[in-house]
Structure formats: structure tokens, C-alpha cells
Protein backbone atom coordinates (compact mmCIF):
# COMPACT_ATOMS: atom_id res chain seq x y z
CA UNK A 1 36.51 -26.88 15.30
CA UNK A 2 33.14 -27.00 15.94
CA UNK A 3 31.05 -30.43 15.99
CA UNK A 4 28.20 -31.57 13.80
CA UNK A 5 26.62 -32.49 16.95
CA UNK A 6 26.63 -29.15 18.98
CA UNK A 7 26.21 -26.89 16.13
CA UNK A 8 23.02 -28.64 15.24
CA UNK A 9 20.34 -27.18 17.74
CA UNK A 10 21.99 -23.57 16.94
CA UNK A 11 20.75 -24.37 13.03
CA UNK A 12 17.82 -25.29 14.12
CA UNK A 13 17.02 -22.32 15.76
CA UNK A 14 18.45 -20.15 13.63
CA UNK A 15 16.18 -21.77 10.84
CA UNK A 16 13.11 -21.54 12.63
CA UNK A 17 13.95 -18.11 13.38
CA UNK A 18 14.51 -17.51 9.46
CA UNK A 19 10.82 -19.09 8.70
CA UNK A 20 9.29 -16.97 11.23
CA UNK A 21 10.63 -13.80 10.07
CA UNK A 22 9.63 -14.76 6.13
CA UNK A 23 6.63 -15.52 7.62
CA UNK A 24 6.70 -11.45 8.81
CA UNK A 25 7.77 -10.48 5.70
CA UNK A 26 5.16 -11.93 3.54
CA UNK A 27 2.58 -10.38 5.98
CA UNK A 28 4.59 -6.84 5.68
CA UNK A 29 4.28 -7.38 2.17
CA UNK A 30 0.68 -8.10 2.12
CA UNK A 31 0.00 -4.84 4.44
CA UNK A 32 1.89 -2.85 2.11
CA UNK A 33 -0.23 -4.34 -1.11
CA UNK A 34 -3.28 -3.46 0.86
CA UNK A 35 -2.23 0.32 2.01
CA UNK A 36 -1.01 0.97 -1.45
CA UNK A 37 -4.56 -0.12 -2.65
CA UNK A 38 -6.36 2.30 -0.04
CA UNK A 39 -4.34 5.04 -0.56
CA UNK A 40 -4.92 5.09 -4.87
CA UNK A 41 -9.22 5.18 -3.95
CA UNK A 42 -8.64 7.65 -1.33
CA UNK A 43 -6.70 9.84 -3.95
CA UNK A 44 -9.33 8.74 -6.76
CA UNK A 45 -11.98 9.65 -4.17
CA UNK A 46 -10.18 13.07 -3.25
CA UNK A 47 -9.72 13.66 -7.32
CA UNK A 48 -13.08 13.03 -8.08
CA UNK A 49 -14.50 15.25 -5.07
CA UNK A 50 -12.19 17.93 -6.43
CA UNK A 51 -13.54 17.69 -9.65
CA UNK A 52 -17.13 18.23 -8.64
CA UNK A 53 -16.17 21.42 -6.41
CA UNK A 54 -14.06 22.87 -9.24
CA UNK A 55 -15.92 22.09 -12.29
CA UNK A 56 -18.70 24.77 -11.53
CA UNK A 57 -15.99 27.42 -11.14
CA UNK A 58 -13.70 26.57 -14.06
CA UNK A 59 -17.17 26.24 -16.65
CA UNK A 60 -17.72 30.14 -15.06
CA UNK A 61 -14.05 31.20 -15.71
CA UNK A 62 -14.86 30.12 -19.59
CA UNK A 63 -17.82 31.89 -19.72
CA UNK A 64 -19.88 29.25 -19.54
CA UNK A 65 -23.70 29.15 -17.70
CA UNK A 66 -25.83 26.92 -16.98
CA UNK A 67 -26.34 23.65 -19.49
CA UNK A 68 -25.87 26.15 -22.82
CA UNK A 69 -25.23 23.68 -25.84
């Protein structure tokens, strides 16, 4: 059986341990909050730029020229 007294140090350590790594996690989760933001403007960004390069070409494949109304 193991004593109060020994086992103690070993729970202390092992609960400091536990804090740091929750610490680690929160960060992780933070990171992962702020990649997930970057990556939707990129792909907004890329979207609209497509947009603008393709919108010429698909009003020509309608027939469309110039600012007809």
C-alpha cells in the first residue's frame, strides 16, 4: 500500500503537469480559432478575385457587351 505521505509530491506533479498542458490546449485551441478565421478571408478573398476574372467571360458567353441595359 502506498502512503499518503509519499504519493503526495507524485500528485503534485502530476497536477502541475495537467495545468500546464490545459494551459497548451487552450492556446492550441486559440491557434486553431485564429487559422480557421484566416483561412475563410483567404477563400472569400480567392472567391471574390475569381469573380472579377470570370465575370467578364461568363457576361460574353451570354451574349452580353459592354454595360447594355
Amino acid at each position: 500500500m502506498i502512503s499518503q505521505a509519499s504519493s503526495y509530491p507524485d500528485c503534485e506533479s502530476a497536477c502541475l503537469k495537467v495545468a500546464e498542458l490545459k494551459g497548451k490546449i487552450e492556446e492550441l485551441k486559440e491557434e486553431k480559432k485564429d487559422l480557421k478565421q484566416e483561412k475563410q478571408e483567404a477563400e472569400k478573398k480567392l472567391d471574390y478575385q475569381k469573380r472579377g476574372i470570370l465575370s467578364p467571360i461568363r457576361r460574353s458567353e451570354r451574349g452580353v457587351v459592354g454595360n447594355q441595359g
